[in-house]
Protein backbone atom coordinates (compact mmCIF):
# COMPACT_ATOMS: atom_id res chain seq x y z
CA UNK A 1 -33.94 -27.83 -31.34
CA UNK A 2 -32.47 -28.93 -28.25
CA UNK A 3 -28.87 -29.93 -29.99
CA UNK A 4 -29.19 -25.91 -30.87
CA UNK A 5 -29.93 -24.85 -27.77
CA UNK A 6 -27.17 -26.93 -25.74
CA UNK A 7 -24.94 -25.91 -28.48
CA UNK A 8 -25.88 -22.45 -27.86
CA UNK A 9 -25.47 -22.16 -24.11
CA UNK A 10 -21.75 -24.26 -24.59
CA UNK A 11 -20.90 -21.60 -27.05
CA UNK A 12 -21.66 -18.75 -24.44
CA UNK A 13 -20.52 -20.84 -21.26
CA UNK A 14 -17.20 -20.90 -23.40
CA UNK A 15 -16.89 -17.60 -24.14
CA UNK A 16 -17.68 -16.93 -20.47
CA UNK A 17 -14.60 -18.64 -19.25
CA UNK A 18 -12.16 -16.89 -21.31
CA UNK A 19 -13.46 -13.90 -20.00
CA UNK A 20 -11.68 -15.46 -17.04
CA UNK A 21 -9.13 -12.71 -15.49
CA UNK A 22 -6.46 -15.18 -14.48
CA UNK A 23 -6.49 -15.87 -18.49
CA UNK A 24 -5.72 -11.95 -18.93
CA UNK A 25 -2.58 -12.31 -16.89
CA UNK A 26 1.15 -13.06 -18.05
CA UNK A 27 2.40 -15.52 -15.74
CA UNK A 28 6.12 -15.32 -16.84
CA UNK A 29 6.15 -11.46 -15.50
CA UNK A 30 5.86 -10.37 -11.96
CA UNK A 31 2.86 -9.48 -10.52
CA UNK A 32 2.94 -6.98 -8.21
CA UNK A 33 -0.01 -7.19 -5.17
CA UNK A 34 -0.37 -4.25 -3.08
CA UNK A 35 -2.57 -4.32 0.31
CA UNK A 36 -4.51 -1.11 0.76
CA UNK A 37 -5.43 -1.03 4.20
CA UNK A 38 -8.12 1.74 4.82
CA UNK A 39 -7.99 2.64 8.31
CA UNK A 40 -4.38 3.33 8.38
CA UNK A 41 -4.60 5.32 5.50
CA UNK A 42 -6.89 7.76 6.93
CA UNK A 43 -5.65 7.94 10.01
CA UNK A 44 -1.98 9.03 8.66
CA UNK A 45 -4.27 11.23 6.56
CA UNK A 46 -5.53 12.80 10.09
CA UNK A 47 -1.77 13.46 10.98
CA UNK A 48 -0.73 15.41 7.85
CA UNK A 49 1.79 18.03 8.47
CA UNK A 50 2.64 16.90 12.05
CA UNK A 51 5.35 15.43 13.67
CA UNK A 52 5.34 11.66 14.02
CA UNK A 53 7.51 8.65 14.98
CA UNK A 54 6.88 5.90 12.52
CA UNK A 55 8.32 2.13 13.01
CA UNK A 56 9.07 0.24 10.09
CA UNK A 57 10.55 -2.64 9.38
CA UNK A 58 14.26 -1.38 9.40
CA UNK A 59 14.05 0.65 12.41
CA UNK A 60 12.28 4.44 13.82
CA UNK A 61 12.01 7.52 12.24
CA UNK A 62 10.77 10.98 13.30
CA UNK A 63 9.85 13.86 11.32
CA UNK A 64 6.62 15.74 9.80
CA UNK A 65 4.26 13.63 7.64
CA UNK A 66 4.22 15.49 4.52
CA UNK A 67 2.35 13.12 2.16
CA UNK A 68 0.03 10.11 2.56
CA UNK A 69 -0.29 8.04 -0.06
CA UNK A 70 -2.32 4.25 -0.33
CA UNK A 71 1.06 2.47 -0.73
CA UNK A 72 2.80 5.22 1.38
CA UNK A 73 3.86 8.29 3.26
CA UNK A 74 5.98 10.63 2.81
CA UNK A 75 8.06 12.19 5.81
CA UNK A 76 10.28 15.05 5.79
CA UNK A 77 13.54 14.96 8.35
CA UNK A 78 16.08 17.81 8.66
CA UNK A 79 15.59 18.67 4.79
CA UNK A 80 15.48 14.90 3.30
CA UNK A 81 12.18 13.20 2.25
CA UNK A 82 11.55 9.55 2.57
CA UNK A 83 9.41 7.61 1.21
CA UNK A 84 8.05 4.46 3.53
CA UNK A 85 5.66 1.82 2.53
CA UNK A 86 2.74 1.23 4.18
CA UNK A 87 3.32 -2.26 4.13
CA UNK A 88 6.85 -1.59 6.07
CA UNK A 89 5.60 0.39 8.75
CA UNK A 90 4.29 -1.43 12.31
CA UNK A 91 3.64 1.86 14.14
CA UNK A 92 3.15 5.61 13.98
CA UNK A 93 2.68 7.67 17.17
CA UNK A 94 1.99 11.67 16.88
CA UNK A 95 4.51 13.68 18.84
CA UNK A 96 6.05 16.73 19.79
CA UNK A 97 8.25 18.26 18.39
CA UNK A 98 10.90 17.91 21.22
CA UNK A 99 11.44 14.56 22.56
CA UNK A 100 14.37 11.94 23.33
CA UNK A 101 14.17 10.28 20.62
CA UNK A 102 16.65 9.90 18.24
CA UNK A 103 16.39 11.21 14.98
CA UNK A 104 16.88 7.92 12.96
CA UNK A 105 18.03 4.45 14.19
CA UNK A 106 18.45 1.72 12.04
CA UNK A 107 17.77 3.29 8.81
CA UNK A 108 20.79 3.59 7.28
């Protein structure tokens, strides 16, 4: 009875394991990890449909926050939407709708 028993529990320890989710995964294709950081999310939720200055990695932007999504936003300048990942971006500032900043610097 106990040779059954250990059997037993191997057999479900076993199954168990492949079970595993890094045994799910295809190594030889690219996995793609996204951060979702929650705080920033809703507070470029907060500033939906205003003007905003937004940092990224390539340079500043300014124009009205159209869409927020968890990978990232969506802003709309002089006609042209573009799309900037949240992981890209190191600040966003509210503004006015007048100011000396340039309209794009870096971006191209």
């Amino acid at each position: 009875m106990a040779q059954y028993y250990h059997q037993e529990y191997r057999h479900n320890y076993e199954n168990q394991e492949q079970m595993a989710p890094t045994q799910h995964m295809n190594f030889n294709q690219p996995y793609i990890y996204t951060a979702f950081e929650p705080f920033l999310y809703h507070t470029l939720r907060s500033m939906l449909n205003q003007n905003v200055i937004v940092e990224a990695m390539k340079g500043t932007i300014r124009g009205v926050l159209s869409d927020v999504h968890p990978d990232h936003i969506v802003l709309h300048v002089k006609g042209n939407h573009y799309y900037i990942r949240t992981q890209h971006i190191n600040w966003v500032m509210p503004t006015h709708a007048k100011t000396s900043l340039p309209q794009l610097s870096g971006m191209e």
